[in-house]
Protein backbone atom coordinates (compact mmCIF):
# COMPACT_ATOMS: atom_id res chain seq x y z
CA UNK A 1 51.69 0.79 106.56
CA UNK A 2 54.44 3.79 105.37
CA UNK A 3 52.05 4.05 101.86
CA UNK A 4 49.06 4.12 103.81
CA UNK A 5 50.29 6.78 106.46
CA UNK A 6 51.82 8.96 103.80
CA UNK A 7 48.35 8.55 101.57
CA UNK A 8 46.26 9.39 104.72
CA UNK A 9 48.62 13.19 104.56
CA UNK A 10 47.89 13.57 101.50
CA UNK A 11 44.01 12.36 101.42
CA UNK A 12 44.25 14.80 104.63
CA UNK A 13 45.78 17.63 103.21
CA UNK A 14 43.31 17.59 99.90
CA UNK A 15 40.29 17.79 102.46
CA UNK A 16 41.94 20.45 103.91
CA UNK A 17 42.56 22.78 101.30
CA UNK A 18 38.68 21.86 99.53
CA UNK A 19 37.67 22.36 103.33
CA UNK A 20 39.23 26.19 103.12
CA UNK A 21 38.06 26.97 99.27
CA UNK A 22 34.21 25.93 100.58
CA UNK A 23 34.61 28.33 103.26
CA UNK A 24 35.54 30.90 101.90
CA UNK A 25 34.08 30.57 98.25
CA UNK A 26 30.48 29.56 99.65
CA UNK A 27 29.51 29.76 103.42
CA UNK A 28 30.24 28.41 106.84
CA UNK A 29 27.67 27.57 109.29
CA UNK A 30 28.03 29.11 112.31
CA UNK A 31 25.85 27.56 115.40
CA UNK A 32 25.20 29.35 118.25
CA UNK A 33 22.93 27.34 121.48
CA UNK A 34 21.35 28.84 123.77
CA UNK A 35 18.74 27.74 126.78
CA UNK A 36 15.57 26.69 125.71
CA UNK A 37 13.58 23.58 127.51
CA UNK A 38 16.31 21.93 127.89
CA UNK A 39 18.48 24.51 127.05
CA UNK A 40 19.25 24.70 123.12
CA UNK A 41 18.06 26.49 120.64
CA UNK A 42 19.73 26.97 117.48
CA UNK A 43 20.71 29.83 115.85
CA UNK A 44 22.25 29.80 112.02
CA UNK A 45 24.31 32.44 110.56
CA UNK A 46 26.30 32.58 107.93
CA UNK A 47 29.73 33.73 107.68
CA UNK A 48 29.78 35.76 104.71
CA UNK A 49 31.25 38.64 104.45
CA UNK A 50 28.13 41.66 104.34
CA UNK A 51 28.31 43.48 100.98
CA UNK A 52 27.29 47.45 100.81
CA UNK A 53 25.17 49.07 98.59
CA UNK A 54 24.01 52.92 98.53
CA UNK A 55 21.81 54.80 96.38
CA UNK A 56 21.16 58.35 96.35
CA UNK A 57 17.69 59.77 96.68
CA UNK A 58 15.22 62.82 96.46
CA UNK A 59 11.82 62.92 97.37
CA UNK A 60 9.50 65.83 96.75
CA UNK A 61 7.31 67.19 99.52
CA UNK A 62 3.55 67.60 99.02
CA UNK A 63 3.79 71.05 99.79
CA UNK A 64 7.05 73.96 100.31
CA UNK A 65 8.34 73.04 103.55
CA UNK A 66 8.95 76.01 105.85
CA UNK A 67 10.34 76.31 109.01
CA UNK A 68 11.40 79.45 111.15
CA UNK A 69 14.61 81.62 110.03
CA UNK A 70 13.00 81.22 106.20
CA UNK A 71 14.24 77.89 105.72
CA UNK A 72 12.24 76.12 102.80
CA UNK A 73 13.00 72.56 101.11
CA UNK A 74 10.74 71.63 98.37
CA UNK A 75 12.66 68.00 98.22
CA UNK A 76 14.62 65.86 100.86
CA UNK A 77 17.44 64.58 99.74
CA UNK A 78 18.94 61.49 101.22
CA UNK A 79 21.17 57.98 101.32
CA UNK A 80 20.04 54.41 100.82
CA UNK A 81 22.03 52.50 102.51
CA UNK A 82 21.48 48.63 102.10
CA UNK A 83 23.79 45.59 103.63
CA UNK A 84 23.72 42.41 102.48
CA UNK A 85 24.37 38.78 104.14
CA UNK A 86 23.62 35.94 102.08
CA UNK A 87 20.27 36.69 100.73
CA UNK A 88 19.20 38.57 103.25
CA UNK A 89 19.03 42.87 103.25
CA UNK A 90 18.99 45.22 105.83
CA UNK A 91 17.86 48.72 104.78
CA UNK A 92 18.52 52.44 106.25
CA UNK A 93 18.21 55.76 105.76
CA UNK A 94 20.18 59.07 106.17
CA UNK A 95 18.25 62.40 105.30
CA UNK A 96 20.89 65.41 104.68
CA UNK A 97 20.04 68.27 106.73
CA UNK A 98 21.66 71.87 105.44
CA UNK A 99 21.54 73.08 109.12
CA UNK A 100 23.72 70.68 110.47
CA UNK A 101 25.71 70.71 107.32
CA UNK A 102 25.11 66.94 106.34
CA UNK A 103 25.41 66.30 102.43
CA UNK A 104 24.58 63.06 100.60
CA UNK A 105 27.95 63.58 98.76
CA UNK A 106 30.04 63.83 101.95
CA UNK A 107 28.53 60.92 103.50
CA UNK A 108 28.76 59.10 100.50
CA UNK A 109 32.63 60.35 100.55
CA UNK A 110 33.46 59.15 104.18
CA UNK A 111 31.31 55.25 103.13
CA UNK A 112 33.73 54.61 99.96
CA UNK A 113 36.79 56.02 102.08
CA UNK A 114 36.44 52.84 104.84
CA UNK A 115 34.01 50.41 102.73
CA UNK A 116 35.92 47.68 103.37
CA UNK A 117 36.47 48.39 107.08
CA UNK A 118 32.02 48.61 106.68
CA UNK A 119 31.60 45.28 104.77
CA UNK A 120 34.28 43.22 106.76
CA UNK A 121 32.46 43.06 110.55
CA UNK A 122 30.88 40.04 111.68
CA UNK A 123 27.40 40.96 112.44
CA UNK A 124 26.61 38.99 115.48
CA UNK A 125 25.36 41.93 117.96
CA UNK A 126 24.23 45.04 116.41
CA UNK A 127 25.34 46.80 119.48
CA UNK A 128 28.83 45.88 118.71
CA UNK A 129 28.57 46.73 115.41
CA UNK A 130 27.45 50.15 116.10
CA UNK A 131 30.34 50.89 118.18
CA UNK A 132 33.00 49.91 115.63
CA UNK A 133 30.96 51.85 113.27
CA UNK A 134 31.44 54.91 115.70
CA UNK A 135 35.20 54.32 116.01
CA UNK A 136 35.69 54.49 112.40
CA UNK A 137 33.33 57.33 111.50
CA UNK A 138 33.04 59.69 114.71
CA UNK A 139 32.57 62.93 113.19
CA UNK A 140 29.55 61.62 110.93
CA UNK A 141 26.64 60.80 112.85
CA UNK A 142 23.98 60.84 110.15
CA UNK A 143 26.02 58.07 108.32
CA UNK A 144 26.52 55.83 111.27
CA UNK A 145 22.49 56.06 111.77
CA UNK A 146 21.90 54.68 108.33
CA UNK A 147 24.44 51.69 108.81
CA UNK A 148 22.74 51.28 112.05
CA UNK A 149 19.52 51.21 111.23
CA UNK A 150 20.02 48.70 108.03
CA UNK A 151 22.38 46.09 110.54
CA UNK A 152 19.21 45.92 113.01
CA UNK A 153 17.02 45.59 110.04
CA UNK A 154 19.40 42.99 109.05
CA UNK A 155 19.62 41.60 112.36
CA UNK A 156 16.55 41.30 113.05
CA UNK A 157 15.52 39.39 109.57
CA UNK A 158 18.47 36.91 110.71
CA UNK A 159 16.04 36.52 113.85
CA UNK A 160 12.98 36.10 111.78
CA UNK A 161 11.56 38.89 114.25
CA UNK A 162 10.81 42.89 114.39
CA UNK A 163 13.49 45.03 116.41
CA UNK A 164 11.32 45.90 119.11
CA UNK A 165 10.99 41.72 119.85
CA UNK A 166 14.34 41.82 120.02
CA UNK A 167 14.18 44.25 122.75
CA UNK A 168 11.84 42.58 124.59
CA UNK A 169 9.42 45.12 124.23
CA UNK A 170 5.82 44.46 124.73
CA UNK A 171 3.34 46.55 121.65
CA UNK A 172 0.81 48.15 123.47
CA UNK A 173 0.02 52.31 124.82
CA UNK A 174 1.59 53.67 121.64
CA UNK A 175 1.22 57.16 121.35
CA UNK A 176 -0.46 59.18 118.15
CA UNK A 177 1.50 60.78 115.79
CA UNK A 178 1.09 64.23 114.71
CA UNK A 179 0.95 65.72 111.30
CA UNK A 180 3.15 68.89 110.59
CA UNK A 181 1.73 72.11 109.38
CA UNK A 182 5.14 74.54 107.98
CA UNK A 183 5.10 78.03 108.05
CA UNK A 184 3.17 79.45 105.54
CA UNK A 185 0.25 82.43 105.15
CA UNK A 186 -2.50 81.72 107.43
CA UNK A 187 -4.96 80.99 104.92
CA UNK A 188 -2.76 78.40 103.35
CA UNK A 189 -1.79 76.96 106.89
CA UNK A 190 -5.82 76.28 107.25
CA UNK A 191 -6.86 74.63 103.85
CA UNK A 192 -3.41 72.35 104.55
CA UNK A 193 -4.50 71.74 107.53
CA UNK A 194 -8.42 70.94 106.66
CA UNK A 195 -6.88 68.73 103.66
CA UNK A 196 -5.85 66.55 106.28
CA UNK A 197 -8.26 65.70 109.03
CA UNK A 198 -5.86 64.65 111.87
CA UNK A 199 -6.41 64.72 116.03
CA UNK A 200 -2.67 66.19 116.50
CA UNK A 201 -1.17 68.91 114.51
CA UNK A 202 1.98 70.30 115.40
CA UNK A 203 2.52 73.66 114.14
CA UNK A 204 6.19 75.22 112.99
CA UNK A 205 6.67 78.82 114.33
CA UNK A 206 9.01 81.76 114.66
CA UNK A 207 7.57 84.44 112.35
CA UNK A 208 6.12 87.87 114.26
CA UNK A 209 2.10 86.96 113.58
CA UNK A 210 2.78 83.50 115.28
CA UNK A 211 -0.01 83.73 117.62
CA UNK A 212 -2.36 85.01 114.67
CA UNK A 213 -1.34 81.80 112.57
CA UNK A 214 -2.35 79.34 115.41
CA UNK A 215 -5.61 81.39 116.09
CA UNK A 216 -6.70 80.89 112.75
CA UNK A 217 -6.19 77.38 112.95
CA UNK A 218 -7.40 77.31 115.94
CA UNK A 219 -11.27 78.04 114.52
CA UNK A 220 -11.26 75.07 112.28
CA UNK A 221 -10.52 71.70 114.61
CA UNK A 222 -10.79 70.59 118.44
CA UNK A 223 -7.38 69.12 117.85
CA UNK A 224 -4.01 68.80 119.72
CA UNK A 225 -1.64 71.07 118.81
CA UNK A 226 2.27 70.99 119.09
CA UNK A 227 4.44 74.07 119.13
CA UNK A 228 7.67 73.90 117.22
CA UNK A 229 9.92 77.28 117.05
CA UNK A 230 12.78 75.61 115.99
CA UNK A 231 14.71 77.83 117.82
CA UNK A 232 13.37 80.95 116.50
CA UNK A 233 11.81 82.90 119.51
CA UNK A 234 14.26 85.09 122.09
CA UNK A 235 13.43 84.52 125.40
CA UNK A 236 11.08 87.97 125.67
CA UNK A 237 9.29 86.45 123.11
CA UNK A 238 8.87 83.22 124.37
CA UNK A 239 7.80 84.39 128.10
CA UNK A 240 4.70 86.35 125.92
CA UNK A 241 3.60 83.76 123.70
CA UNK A 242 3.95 80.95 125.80
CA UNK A 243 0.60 82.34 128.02
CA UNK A 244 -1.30 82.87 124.99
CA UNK A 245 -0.43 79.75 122.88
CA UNK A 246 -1.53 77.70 126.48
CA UNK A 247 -5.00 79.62 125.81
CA UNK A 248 -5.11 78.39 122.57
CA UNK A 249 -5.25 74.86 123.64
CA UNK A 250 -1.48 73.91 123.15
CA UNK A 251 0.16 70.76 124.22
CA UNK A 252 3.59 72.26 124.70
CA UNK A 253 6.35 74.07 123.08
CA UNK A 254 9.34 72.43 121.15
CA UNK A 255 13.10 74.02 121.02
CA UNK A 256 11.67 77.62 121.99
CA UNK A 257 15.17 79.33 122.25
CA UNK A 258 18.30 79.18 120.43
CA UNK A 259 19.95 75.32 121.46
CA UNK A 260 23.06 77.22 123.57
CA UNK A 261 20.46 79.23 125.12
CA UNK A 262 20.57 77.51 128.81
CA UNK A 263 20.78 80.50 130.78
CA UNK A 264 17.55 81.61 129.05
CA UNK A 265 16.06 78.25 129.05
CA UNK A 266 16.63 77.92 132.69
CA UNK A 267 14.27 81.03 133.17
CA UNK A 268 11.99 79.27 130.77
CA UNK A 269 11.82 76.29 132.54
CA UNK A 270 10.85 78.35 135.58
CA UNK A 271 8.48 80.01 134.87
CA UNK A 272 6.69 77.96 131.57
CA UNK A 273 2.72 77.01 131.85
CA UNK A 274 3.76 74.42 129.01
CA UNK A 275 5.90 71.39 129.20
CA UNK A 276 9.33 72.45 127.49
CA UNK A 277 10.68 69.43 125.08
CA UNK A 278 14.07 70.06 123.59
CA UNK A 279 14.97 69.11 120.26
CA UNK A 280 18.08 71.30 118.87
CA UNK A 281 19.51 71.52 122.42
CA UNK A 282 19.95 67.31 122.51
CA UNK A 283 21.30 65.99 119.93
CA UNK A 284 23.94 63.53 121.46
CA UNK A 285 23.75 60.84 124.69
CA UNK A 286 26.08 63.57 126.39
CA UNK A 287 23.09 66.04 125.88
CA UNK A 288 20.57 64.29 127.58
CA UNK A 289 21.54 64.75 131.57
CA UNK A 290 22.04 69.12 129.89
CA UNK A 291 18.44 69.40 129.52
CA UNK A 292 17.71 68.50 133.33
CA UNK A 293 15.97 71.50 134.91
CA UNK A 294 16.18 73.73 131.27
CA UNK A 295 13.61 71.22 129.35
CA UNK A 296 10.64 68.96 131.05
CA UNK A 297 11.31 66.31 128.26
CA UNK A 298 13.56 65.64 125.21
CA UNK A 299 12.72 64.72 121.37
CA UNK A 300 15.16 62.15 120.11
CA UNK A 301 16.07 61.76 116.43
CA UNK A 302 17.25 58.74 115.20
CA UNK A 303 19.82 60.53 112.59
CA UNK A 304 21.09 62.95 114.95
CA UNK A 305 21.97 61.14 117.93
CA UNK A 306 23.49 57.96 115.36
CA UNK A 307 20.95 55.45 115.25
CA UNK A 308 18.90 53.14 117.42
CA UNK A 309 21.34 51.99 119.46
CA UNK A 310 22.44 54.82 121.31
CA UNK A 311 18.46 56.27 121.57
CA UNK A 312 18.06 52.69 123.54
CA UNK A 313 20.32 54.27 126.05
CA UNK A 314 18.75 58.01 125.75
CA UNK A 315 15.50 56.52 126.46
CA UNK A 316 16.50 54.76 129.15
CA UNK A 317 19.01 57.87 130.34
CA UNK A 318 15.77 60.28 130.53
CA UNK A 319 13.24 57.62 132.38
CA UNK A 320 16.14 57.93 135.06
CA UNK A 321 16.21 61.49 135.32
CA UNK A 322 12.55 62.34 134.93
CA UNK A 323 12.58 63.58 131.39
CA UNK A 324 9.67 62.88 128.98
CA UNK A 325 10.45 61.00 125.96
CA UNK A 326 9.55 62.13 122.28
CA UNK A 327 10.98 61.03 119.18
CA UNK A 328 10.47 62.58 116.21
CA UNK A 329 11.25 62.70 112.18
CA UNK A 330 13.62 64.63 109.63
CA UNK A 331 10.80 63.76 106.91
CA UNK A 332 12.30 60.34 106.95
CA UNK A 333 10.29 58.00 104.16
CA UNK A 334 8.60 55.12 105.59
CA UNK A 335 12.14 53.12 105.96
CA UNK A 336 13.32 55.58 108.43
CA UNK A 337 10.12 55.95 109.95
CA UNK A 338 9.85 52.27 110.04
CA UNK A 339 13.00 52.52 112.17
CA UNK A 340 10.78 54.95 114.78
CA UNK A 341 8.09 52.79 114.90
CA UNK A 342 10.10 50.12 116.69
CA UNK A 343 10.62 52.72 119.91
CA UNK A 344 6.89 53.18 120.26
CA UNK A 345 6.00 51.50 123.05
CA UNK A 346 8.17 53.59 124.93
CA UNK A 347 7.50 57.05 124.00
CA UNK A 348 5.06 59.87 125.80
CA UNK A 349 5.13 61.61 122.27
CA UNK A 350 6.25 60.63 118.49
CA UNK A 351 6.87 63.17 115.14
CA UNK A 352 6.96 60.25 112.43
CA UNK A 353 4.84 62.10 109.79
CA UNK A 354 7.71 61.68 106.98
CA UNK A 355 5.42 59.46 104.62
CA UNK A 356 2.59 61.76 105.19
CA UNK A 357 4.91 64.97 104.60
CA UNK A 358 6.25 63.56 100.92
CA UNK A 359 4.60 62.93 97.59
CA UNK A 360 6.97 59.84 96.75
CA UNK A 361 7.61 57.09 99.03
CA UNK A 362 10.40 54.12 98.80
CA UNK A 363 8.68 51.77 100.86
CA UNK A 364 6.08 50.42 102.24
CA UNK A 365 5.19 48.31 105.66
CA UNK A 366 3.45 50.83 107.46
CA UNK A 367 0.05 51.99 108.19
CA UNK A 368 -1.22 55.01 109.39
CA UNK A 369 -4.73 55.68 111.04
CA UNK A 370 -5.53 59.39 111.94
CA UNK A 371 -2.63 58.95 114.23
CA UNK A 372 -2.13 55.60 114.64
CA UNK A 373 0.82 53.61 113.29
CA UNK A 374 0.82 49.79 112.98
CA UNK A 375 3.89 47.60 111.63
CA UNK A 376 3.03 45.27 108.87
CA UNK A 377 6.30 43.17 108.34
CA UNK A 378 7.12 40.56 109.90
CA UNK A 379 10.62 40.96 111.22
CA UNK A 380 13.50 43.30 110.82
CA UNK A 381 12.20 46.77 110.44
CA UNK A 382 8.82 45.34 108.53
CA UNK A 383 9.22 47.40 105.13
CA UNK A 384 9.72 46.00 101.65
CA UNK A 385 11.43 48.92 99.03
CA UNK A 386 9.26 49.21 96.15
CA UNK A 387 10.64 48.23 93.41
C-alpha cells in the first residue's frame, strides 16, 4: 500500500509538470457559459499570449492634398499594427498627422519601449484592454487607436461576428459619405471634382477667393456640399462667408475658427444660418460637453480621440446633450475606414473617403456606391490585407 501511495506522488507529480509544459508550450482552453435556452453557450478562447507585429507604411494620394494654412501631403504615412492570438489577426491603423505632431517613428518608439506590457494582456473585453492600453501609453493617443482598433478586430473574429454585432447595433439609416475636394486653383478643383461624380462633396477652405472656389463648383453639380476651414477663417470672416456659402447650397461649416477660439465660436454659434460641427475643437471625451452652445454637432475621429472605445462613449455623450454626430477620416486606407464603418448606424454625417482619397490601398472588405458604404467581411472589422 506504502509503494502504491508513494507511486501515485510520483505518477501525480509527472502529470503535473506535463500538465504545466502543455499549457504553457501549446494552449489552454478557456470556457466561458453564458445564458442561452437553457442558459449555456460556449465560448472558446485560447490562452496564448497575443504576439505584436508593426509595419510601416506610405501611401500616395491621387492628387496633392491641400488644406488651409498651405498644408500639402502628397503621401500619408502611417503604422500597421497587427496582434496575433493563435491563428487569428486583428489589424489597425495609425495615420501620422504633422499638425498634431504624431510620427510613425515615435509611435513606433513608445510600442518597442512597453511591447511586452502590449503582448502580455488577456484579451477577454476589449474595453478593458483599452484602458490598460491608456494607462501605459497616455500621452500617445494615435498609438492606443491602432492597438484598439486591431484588439476589436481581433475580438470580434474570436466572436465569429462584425464589431457593430457586438454592439448590438442594428445596420440600417446609414448616412452617405462625402468625397473631399483640397484646396487647389478653381479650375483644377472642378475637373477633380467632375472626375468623380459623387452626391456629397465636401470642400476644404481658408484661402481669400473661398467663396469664388465653391461658386465655380457650384455650376457643375446639384450636389451636397460640406464646408471644411480647418480652422482657417477669423471670426469677421466667418460671419461674411457663412451667408453666402448658405446661398450656395451648403450643408454646414466644419472647424470655422481657430479650435481655442470659444469666445468667437460662441458668437458663431449665435448668430450662424449653418449648423456648426467641430472637428479641431474636440478631440478628447473631455471635449465633447466644451462644444455645447459653441458647435451644433461634433466630428469624431477615431485616431484622435484613441480608438473605438472611447467614441462609443462620445457618441453616446453627444445624443445626451443634443449634439449631432459626425465621424470622419485622416485619409485612413480601407482598414481604418473599415474601423468607421462599424459606427454607421449611428451617425447624422460620416468623412470616410480615405480609399477614395489614395492611389494604393492595403486592404480590401469594403464597398463604396456614390456614397454608400457596405461591409463585406464577415466578422471582426470585415477586411482582408492584400497580400
Amino acid at each position: 500500500m506504502k509503494r502504491c501511495k508513494k507511486w501515485c506522488r510520483k505518477a501525480a507529480d509527472s502529470l503535473s509538470i506535463s500538465f504545466l509544459i502543455l499549457y504553457k508550450s501549446v494552449l489552454l482552453p478557456v470556457y466561458f457559459f453564458r445564458s442561452h435556452s437553457f442558459g449555456v453557450s460556449l465560448r472558446l478562447f485560447y490562452a496564448l499570449q497575443m504576439k505584436l507585429y508593426y509595419k510601416k507604411i506610405e501611401l500616395p494620394f491621387e492628387y496633392p492634398f491641400t488644406i488651409s494654412g498651405g498644408r500639402t501631403k502628397t503621401h500619408q504615412p502611417s503604422l500597421l499594427i497587427a496582434l496575433q492570438l493563435g491563428s487569428l489577426i486583428g489589424y489597425g491603423e495609425a495615420p501620422a498627422i504633422q499638425y498634431y505632431d504624431v510620427t510613425v517613428d515615435s509611435m513606433i518608439e513608445a510600442l518597442e519601449h512597453k511591447r511586452a506590457f502590449v503582448e502580455k494582456f488577456a484579451l477577454t473585453e476589449p474595453e478593458r484592454y483599452w484602458h490598460y492600453l491608456h494607462h501605459l501609453f497616455p500621452a500617445n493617443p494615435f498609438l492606443v487607436a491602432a492597438l484598439d482598433m486591431a484588439a476589436w478586430d481581433l475580438f470580434g473574429k474570436m466572436e465569429q461576428q462584425l464589431v457593430y454585432r457586438l454592439w448590438n447595433v442594428e445596420w440600417g439609416n446609414t448616412p452617405l459619405t462625402d468625397y473631399t475636394i483640397g484646396i487647389d486653383t478653381p479650375e483644377n478643383m472642378v475637373q477633380k471634382m467632375l472626375a468623380k461624380p459623387w452626391p456629397i462633396y465636401k470642400i476644404k477652405l481658408g484661402v481669400e477667393n473661398d467663396i469664388e472656389m465653391v461658386a465655380q463648383l457650384r455650376k457643375h453639380t446639384n450636389a451636397i456640399f460640406r464646408i471644411d476651414a480647418n480652422a482657417g477663417w477669423t471670426l469677421e470672416e466667418a460671419l461674411i462667408k457663412i451667408p453666402q456659402l448658405q446661398q450656395l447650397g451648403v450643408q454646414f461649416i466644419e472647424q470655422p475658427l481657430a479650435k481655442e477660439d470659444w469666445e468667437g465660436m460662441k458668437v458663431l454659434y449665435q448668430t450662424s444660418s449653418l449648423p456648426l460641427i467641430a472637428d479641431e475643437s474636440c478631440v478628447l471625451e473631455t471635449d465633447v460637453e466644451k462644444c455645447l452652445h459653441h458647435f451644433h454637432g461634433i466630428n469624431i475621429k477615431l485616431t484622435k480621440c484613441s480608438g473605438l472605445t472611447p467614441a462609443k462613449r462620445m457618441i453616446a455623450q453627444a445624443r445626451e446633450l443634443g449634439l449631432q454626430v459626425m465621424m470622419g477620416s485622416m485619409n485612413e486606407s480601407t482598414l481604418g475606414s473599415a474601423a468607421i464603418a462599424q459606427f454607421l448606424p449611428l451617425l447624422d454625417y460620416v468623412d470616410m473617403d480615405g480609399p477614395l482619397l489614395l492611389k494604393e490601398d492595403i486592404a480590401t472588405g469594403l464597398n463604396f456606391e456614390f456614397g454608400k458604404v457596405d461591409i463585406l467581411g464577415k466578422s471582426g472589422l470585415g477586411i482582408q490585407l492584400k497580400q
